[in-house]
Protein backbone atom coordinates (compact mmCIF):
# COMPACT_ATOMS: atom_id res chain seq x y z
CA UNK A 1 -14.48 -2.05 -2.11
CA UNK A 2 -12.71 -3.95 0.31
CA UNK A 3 -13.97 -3.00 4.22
CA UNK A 4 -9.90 -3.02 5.08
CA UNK A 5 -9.64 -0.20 2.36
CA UNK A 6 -12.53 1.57 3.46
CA UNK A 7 -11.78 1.44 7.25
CA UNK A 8 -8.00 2.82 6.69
CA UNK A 9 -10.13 5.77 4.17
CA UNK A 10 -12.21 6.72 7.06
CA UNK A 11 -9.27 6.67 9.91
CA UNK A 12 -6.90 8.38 7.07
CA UNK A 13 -9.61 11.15 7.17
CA UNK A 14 -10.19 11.27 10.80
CA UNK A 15 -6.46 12.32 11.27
CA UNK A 16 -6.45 14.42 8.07
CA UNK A 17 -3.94 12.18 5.93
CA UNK A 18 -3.81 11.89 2.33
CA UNK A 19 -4.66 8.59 0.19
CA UNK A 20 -5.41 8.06 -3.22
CA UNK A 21 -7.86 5.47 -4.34
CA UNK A 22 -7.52 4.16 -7.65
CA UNK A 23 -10.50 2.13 -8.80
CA UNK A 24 -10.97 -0.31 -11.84
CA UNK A 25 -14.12 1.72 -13.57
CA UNK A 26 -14.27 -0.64 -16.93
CA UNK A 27 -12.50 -3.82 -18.01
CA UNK A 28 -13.23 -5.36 -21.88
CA UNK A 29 -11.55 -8.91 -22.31
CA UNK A 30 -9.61 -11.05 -20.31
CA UNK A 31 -7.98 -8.98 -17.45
CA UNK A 32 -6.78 -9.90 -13.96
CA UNK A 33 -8.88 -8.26 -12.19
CA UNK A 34 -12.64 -6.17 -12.90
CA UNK A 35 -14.73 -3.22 -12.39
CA UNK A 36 -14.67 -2.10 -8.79
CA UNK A 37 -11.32 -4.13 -7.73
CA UNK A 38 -9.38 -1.23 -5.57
CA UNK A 39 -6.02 -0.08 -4.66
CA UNK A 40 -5.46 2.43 -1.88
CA UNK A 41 -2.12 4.58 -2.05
CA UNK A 42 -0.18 6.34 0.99
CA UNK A 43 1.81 9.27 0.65
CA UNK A 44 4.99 6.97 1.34
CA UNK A 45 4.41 5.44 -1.91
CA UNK A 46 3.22 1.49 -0.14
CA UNK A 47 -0.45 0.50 -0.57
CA UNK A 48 -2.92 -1.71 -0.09
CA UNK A 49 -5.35 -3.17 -2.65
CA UNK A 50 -4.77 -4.89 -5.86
CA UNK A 51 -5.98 -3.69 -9.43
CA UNK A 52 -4.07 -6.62 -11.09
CA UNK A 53 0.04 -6.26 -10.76
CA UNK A 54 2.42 -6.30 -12.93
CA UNK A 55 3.92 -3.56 -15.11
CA UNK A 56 -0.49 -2.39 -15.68
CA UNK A 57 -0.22 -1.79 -11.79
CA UNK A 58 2.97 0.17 -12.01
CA UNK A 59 1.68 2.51 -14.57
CA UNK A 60 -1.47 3.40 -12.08
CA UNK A 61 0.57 3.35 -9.06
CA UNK A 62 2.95 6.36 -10.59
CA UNK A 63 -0.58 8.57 -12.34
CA UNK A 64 -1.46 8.00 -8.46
CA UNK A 65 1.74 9.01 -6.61
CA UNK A 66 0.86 12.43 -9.39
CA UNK A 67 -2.68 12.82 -7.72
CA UNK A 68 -1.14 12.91 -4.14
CA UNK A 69 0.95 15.44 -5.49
CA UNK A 70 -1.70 17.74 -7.68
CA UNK A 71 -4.75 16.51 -6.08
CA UNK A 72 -6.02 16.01 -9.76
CA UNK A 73 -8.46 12.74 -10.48
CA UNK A 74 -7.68 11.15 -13.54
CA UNK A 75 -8.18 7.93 -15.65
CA UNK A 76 -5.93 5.54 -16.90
CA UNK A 77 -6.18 3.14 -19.24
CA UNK A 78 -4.02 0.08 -19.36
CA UNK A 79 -3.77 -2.07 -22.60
CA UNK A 80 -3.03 -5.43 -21.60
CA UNK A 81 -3.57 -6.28 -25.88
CA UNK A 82 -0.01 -5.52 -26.89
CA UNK A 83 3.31 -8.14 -26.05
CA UNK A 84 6.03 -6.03 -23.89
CA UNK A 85 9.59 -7.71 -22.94
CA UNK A 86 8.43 -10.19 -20.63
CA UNK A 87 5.13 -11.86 -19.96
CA UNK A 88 3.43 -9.50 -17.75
CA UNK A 89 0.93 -8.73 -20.35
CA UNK A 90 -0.85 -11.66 -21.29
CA UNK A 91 -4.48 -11.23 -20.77
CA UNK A 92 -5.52 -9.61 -23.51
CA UNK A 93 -8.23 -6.94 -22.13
CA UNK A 94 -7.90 -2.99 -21.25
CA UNK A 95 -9.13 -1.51 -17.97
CA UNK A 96 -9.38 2.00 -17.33
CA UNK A 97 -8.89 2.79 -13.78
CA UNK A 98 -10.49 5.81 -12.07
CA UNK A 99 -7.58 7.01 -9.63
CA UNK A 100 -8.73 9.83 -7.28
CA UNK A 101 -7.43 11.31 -3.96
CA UNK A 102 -9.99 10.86 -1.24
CA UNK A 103 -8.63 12.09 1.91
CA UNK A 104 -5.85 14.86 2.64
């Protein structure tokens, strides 16, 4: 993990403010980005981090924006095999990202 993303975890605890860490646990075939690439979410919605972009990032950000809400982990998995409208999903791999709220 990034030392940015882990110094903004530990001062995010220190004043007892939620953020939600959503972590790439496996990748199989070409994705943008692998296994331990992180994204840190605030309660405002911005973050910091990348897991990849695109419409794959978008899907994660909102099953994070639900664990600030619920305070429920989950895992996501994002197909980047199938052709959407546009060309966001080109590289051909899945990830499953491991998206958990760490402070609160």
């Amino acid at each position: 993990m990034d030392r940015a993303l882990f110094q903004e975890i530990r001062e995010a605890a220190a004043r007892g403010e939620a953020r939600v860490l959503a972590t790439i646990a496996t990748a199989r075939g070409s994705t943008p980005r692998k296994p331990g690439a992180s994204m840190l979410l605030r309660p405002d919605g911005t973050f910091s981090g990348t897991i990849g972009g695109g419409c794959g990032e978008a899907e994660v950000w909102q099953e994070a924006m639900e664990t600030m809400a619920d305070g429920k982990p989950r895992t996501v998995v994002v197909d980047l095999t199938e052709p959407t409208d546009g060309d966001d999903k080109i590289c051909g791999g899945v990830m499953e990202i491991f998206v958990e709220r760490v402070t609160s």
